[in-house]
N, C-alpha and C. Protein backbone atom coordinates (compact mmCIF):
# COMPACT_ATOMS: atom_id res chain seq x y z
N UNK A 1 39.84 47.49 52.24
CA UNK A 1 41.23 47.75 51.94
C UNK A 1 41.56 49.23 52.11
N UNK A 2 40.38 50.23 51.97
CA UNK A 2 41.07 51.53 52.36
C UNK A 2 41.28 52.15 50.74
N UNK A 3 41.49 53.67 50.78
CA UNK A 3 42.01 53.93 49.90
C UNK A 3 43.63 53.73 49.89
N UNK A 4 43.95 53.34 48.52
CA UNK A 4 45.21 53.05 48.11
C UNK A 4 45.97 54.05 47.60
N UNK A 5 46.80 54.94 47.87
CA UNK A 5 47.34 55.88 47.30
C UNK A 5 48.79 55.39 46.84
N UNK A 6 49.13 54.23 46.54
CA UNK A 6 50.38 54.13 45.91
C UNK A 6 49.86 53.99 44.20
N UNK A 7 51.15 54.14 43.54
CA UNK A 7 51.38 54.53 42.08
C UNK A 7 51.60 53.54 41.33
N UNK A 8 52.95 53.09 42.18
CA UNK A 8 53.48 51.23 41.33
C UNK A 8 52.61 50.40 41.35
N UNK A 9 52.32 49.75 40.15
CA UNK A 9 51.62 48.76 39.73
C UNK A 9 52.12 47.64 40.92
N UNK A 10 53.17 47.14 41.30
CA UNK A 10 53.96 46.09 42.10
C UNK A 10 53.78 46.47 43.60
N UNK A 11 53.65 47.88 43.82
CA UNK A 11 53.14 48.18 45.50
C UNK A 11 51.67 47.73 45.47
N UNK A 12 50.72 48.39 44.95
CA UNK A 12 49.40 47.93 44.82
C UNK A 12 48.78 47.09 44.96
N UNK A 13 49.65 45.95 44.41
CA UNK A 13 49.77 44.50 43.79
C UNK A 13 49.99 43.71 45.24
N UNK A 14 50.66 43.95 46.14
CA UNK A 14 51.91 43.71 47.61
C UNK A 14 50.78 44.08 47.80
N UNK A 15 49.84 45.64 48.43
CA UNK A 15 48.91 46.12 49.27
C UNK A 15 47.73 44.93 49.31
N UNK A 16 47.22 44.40 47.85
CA UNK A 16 46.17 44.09 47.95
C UNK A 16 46.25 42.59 48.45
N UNK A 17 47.72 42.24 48.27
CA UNK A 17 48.30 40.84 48.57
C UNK A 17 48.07 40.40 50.30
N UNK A 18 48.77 41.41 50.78
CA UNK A 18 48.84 41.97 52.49
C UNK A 18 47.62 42.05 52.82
N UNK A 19 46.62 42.89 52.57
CA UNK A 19 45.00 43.01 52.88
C UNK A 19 44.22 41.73 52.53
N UNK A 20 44.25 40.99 51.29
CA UNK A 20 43.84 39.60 51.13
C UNK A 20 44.82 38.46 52.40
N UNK A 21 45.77 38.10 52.87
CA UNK A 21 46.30 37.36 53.45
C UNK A 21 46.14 38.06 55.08
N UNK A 22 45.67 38.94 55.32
CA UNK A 22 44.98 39.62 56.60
C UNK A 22 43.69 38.94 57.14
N UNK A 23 42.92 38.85 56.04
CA UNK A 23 41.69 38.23 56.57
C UNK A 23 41.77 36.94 55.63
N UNK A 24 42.48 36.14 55.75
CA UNK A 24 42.64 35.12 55.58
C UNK A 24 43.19 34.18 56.72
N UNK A 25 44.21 34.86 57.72
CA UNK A 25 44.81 34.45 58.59
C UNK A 25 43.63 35.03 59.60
N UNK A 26 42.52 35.66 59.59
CA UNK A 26 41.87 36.21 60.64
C UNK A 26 40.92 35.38 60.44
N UNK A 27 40.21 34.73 59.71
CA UNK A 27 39.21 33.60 59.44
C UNK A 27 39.45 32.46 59.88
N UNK A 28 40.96 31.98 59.86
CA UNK A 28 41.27 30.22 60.68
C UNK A 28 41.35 30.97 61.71
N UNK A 29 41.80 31.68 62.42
CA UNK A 29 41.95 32.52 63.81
C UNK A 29 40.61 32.61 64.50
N UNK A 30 39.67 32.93 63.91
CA UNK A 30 38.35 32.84 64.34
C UNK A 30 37.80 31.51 64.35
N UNK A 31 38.11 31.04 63.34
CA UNK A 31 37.50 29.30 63.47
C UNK A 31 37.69 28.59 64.49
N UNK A 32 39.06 28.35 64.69
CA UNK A 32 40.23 27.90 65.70
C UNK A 32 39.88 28.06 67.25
N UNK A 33 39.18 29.67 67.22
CA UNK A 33 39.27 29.83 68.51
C UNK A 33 38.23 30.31 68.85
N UNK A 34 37.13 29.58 67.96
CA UNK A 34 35.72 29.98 68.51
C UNK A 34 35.37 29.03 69.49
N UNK A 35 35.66 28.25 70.84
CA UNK A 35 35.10 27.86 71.41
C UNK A 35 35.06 28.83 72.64
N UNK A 36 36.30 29.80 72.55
CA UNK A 36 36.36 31.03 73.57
C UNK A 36 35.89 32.56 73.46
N UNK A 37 35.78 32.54 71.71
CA UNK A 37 35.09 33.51 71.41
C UNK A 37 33.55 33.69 71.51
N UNK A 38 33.00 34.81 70.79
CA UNK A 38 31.37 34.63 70.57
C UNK A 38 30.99 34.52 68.95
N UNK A 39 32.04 33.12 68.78
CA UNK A 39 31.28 32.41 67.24
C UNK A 39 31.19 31.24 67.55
N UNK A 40 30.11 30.58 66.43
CA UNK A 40 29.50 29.88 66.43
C UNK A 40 30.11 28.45 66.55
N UNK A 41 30.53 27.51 66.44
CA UNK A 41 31.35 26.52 66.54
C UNK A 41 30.98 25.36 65.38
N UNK A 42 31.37 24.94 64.43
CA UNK A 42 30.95 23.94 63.25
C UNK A 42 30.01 23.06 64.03
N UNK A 43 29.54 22.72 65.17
CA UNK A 43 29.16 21.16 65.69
C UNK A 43 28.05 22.58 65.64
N UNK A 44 28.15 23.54 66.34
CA UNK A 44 26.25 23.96 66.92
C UNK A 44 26.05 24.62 65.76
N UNK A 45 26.49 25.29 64.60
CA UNK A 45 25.87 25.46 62.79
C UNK A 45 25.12 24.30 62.58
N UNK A 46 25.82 22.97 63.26
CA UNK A 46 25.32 21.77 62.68
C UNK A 46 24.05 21.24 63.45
N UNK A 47 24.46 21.59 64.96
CA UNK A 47 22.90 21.31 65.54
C UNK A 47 21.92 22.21 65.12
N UNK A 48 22.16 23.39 64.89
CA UNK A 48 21.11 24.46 64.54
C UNK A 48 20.22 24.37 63.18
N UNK A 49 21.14 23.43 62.51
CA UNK A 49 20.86 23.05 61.73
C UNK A 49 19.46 22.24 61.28
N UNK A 50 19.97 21.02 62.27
CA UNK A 50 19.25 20.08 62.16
C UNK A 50 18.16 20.46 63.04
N UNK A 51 17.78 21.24 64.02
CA UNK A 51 16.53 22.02 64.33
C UNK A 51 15.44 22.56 63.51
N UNK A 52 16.01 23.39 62.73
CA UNK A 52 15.28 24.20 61.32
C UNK A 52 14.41 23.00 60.83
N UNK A 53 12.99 23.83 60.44
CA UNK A 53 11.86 23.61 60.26
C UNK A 53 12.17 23.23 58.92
N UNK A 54 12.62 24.06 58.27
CA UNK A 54 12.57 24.16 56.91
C UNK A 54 13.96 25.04 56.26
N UNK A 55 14.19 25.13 54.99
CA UNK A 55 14.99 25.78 54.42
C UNK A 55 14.91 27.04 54.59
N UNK A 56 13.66 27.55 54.43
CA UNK A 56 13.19 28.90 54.28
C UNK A 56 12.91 29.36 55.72
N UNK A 57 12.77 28.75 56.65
CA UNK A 57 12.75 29.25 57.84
C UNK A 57 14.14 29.83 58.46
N UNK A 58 13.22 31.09 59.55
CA UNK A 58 14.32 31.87 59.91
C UNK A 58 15.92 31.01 60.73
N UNK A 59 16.72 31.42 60.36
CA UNK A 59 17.73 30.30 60.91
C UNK A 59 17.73 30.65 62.27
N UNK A 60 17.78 29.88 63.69
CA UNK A 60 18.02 29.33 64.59
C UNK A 60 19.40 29.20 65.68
N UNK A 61 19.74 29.65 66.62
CA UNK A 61 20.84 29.57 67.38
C UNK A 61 21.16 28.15 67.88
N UNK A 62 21.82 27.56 67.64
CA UNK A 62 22.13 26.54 68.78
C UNK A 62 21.97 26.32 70.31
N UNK A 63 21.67 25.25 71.18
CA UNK A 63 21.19 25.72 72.75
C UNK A 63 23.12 25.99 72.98
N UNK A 64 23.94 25.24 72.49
CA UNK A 64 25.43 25.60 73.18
C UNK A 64 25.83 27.13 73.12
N UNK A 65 25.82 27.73 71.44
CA UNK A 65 25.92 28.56 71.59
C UNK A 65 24.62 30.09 72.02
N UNK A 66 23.53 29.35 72.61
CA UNK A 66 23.41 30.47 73.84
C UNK A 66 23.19 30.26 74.94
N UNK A 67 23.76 29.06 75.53
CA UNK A 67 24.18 28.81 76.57
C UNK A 67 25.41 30.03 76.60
N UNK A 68 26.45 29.59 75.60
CA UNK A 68 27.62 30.43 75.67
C UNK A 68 27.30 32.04 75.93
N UNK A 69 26.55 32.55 75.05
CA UNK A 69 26.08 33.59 75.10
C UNK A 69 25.66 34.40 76.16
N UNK A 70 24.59 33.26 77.21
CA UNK A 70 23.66 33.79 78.36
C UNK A 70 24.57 34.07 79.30
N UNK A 71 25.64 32.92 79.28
CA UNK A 71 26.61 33.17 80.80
C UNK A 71 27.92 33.22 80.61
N UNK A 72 28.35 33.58 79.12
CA UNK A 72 29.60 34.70 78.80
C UNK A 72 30.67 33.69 79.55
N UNK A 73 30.34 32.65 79.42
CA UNK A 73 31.55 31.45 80.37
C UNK A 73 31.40 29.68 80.18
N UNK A 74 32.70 29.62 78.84
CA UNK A 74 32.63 28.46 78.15
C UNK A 74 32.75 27.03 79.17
N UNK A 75 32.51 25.82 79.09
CA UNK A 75 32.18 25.12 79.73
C UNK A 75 33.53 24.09 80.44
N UNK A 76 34.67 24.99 80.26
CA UNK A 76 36.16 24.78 80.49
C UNK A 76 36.09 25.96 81.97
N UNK A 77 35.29 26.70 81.64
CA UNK A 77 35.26 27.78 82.94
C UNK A 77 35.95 29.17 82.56
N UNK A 78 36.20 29.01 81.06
CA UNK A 78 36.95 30.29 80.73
C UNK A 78 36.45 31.39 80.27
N UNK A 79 36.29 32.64 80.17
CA UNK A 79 35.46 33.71 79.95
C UNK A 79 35.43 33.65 78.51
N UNK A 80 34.67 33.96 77.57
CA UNK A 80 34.16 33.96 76.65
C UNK A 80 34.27 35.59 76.09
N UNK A 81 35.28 35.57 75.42
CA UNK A 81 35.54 37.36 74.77
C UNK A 81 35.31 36.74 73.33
N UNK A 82 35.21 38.74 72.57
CA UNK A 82 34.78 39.03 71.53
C UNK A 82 36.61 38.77 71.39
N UNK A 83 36.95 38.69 69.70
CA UNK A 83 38.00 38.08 68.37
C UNK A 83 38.83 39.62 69.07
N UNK A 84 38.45 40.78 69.20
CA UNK A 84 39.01 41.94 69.34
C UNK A 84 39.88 41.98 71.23
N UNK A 85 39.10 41.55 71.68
CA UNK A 85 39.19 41.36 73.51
C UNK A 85 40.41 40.39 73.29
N UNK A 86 40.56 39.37 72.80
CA UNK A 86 41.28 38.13 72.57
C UNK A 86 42.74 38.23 72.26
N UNK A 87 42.49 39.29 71.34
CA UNK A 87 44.31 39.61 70.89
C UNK A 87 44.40 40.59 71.99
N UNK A 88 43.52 41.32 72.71
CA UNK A 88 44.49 42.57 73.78
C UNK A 88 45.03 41.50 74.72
N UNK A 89 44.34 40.24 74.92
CA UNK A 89 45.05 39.76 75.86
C UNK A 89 46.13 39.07 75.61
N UNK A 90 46.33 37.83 74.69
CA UNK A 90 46.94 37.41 73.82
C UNK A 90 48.20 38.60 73.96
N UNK A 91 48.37 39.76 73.63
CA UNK A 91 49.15 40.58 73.27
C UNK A 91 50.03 41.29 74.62
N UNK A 92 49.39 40.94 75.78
CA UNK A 92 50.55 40.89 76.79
C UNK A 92 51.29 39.63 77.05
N UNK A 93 50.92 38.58 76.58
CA UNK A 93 52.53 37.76 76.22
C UNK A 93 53.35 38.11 75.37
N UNK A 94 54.20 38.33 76.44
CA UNK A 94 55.99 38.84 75.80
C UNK A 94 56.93 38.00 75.96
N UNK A 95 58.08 38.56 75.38
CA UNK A 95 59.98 37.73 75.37
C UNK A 95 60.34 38.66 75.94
N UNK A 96 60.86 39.04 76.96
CA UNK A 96 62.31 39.89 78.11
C UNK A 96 63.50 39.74 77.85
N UNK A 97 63.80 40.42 77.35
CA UNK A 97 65.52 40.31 77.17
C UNK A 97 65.97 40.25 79.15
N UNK A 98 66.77 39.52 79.31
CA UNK A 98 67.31 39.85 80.64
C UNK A 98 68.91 40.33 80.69
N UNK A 99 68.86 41.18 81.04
CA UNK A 99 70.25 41.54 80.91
C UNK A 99 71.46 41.93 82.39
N UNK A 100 71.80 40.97 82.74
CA UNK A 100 72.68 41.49 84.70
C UNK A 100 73.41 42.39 84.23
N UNK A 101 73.66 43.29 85.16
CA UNK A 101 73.95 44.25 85.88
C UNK A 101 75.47 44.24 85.85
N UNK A 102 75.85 42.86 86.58
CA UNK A 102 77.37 42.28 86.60
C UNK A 102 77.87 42.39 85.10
N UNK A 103 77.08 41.56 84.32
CA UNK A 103 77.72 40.78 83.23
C UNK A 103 76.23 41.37 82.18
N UNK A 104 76.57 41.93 81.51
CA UNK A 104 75.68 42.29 80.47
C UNK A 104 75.87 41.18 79.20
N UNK A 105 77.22 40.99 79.13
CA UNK A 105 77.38 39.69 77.59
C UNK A 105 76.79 38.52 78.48
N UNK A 106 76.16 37.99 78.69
CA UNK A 106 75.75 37.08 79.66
C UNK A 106 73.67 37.15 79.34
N UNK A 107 73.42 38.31 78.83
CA UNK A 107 71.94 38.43 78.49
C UNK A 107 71.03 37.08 77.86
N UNK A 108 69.92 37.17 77.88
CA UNK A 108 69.40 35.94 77.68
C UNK A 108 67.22 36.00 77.74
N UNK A 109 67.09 35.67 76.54
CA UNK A 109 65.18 36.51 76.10
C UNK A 109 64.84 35.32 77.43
N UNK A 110 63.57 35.30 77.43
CA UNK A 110 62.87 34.58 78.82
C UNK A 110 61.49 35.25 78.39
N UNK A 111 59.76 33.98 78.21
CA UNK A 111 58.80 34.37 78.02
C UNK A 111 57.82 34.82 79.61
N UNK A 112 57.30 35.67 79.46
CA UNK A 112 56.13 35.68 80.03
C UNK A 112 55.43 34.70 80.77
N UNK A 113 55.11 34.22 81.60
CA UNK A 113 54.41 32.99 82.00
C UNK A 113 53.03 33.23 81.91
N UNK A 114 52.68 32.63 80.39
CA UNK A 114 51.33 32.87 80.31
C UNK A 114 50.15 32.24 81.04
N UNK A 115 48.98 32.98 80.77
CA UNK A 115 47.77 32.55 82.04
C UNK A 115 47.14 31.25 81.44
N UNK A 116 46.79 30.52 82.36
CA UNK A 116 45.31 29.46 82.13
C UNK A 116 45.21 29.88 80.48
N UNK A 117 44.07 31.02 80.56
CA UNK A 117 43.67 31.30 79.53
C UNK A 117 44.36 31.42 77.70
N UNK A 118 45.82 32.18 78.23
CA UNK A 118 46.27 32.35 76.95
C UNK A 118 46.77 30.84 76.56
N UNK A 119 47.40 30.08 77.71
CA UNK A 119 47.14 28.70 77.50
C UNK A 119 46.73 27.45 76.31
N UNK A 120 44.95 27.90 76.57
CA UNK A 120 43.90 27.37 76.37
C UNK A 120 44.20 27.98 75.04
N UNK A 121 43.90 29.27 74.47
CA UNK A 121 43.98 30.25 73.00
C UNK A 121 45.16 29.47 72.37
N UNK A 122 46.79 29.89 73.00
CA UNK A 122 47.74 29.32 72.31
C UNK A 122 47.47 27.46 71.80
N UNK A 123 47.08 26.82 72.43
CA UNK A 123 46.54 25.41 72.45
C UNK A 123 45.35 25.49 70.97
N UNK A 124 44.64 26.05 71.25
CA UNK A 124 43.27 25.88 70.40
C UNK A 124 44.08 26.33 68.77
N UNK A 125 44.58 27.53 68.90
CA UNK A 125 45.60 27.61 67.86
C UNK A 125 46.87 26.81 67.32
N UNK A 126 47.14 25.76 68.06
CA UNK A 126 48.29 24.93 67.84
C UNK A 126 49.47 25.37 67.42
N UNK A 127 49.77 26.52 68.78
CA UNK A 127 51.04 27.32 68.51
C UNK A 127 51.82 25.79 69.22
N UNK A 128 52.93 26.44 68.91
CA UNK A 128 54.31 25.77 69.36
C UNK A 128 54.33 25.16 70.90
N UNK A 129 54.41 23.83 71.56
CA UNK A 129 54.48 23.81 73.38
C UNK A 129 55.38 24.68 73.67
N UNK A 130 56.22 24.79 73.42
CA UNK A 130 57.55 25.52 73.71
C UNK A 130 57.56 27.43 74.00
N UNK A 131 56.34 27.28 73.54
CA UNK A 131 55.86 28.81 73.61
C UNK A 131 55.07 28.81 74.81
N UNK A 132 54.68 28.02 75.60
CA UNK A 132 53.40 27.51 76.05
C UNK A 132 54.59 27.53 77.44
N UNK A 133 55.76 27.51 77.58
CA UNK A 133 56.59 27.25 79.23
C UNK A 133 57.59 27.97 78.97
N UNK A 134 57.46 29.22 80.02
CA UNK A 134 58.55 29.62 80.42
C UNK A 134 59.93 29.36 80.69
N UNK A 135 60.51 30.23 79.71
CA UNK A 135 62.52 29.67 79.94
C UNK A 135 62.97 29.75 81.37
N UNK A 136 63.73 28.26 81.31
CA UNK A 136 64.13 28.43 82.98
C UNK A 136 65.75 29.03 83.14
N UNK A 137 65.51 29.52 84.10
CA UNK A 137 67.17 30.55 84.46
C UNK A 137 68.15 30.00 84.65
């Protein structure tokens, strides 16, 4: 959380609220979209699982996830980035205001036509379809 330099009991309160609901929304975000990231996926925890010798033995990778690992390219054909790589890309989908030249009251937002990939992310996240196709002119 950082040092906190506010005073009000009620800012503090908001700070630690904001910093708790940060990595809260960053944990289903990672869950969600670990089949493109480099985490682990609930099914290969579970095969890795059932590998282990024992309790006490050292825990074990899954063969999927280092398959994933070895050739950095999930089995959809999509590159396999780190949670950090994911939002830079993620983060060049935009809204454009369009605004003519002629007729400025006439303006009108229009998305980005996102890639394959952000696609696949927006999907795995179960954003909105509607986010997912470009406004037509």
């Amino acid at each position: 959380m950082g040092p906190v330099y506010l005073q009000l009991d009620k800012r503090v309160k908001s700070h630690i609220f904001l910093c708790t609901l940060s990595l809260y929304v960053e944990y289903f975000m990672r869950k969600a979209l670990s089949p493109i990231i480099f985490q682990d996926d609930e099914e290969d925890k579970e095969q890795a699982q059932k590998e282990r010798q024992s309790i006490v033995a050292k825990a074990t990778r899954s063969d999927i996830a280092k398959k994933k690992d070895g050739t950095r390219v999930t089995s959809d054909g999509f590159p396999v980035l780190s949670f950090r790589e994911l939002l830079l890309t993620l983060a060049t989908q935009t809204e454009n205001t369009i605004v003519p030249i002629e007729n400025p009251e006439l303006s009108f937002p229009q998305l980005s036509v996102p890639t394959p990939f952000q696609k696949k992310a927006f999907q795995l996240l179960g954003a909105v379809p509607a986010l997912l196709q470009p406004s037509a002119i």
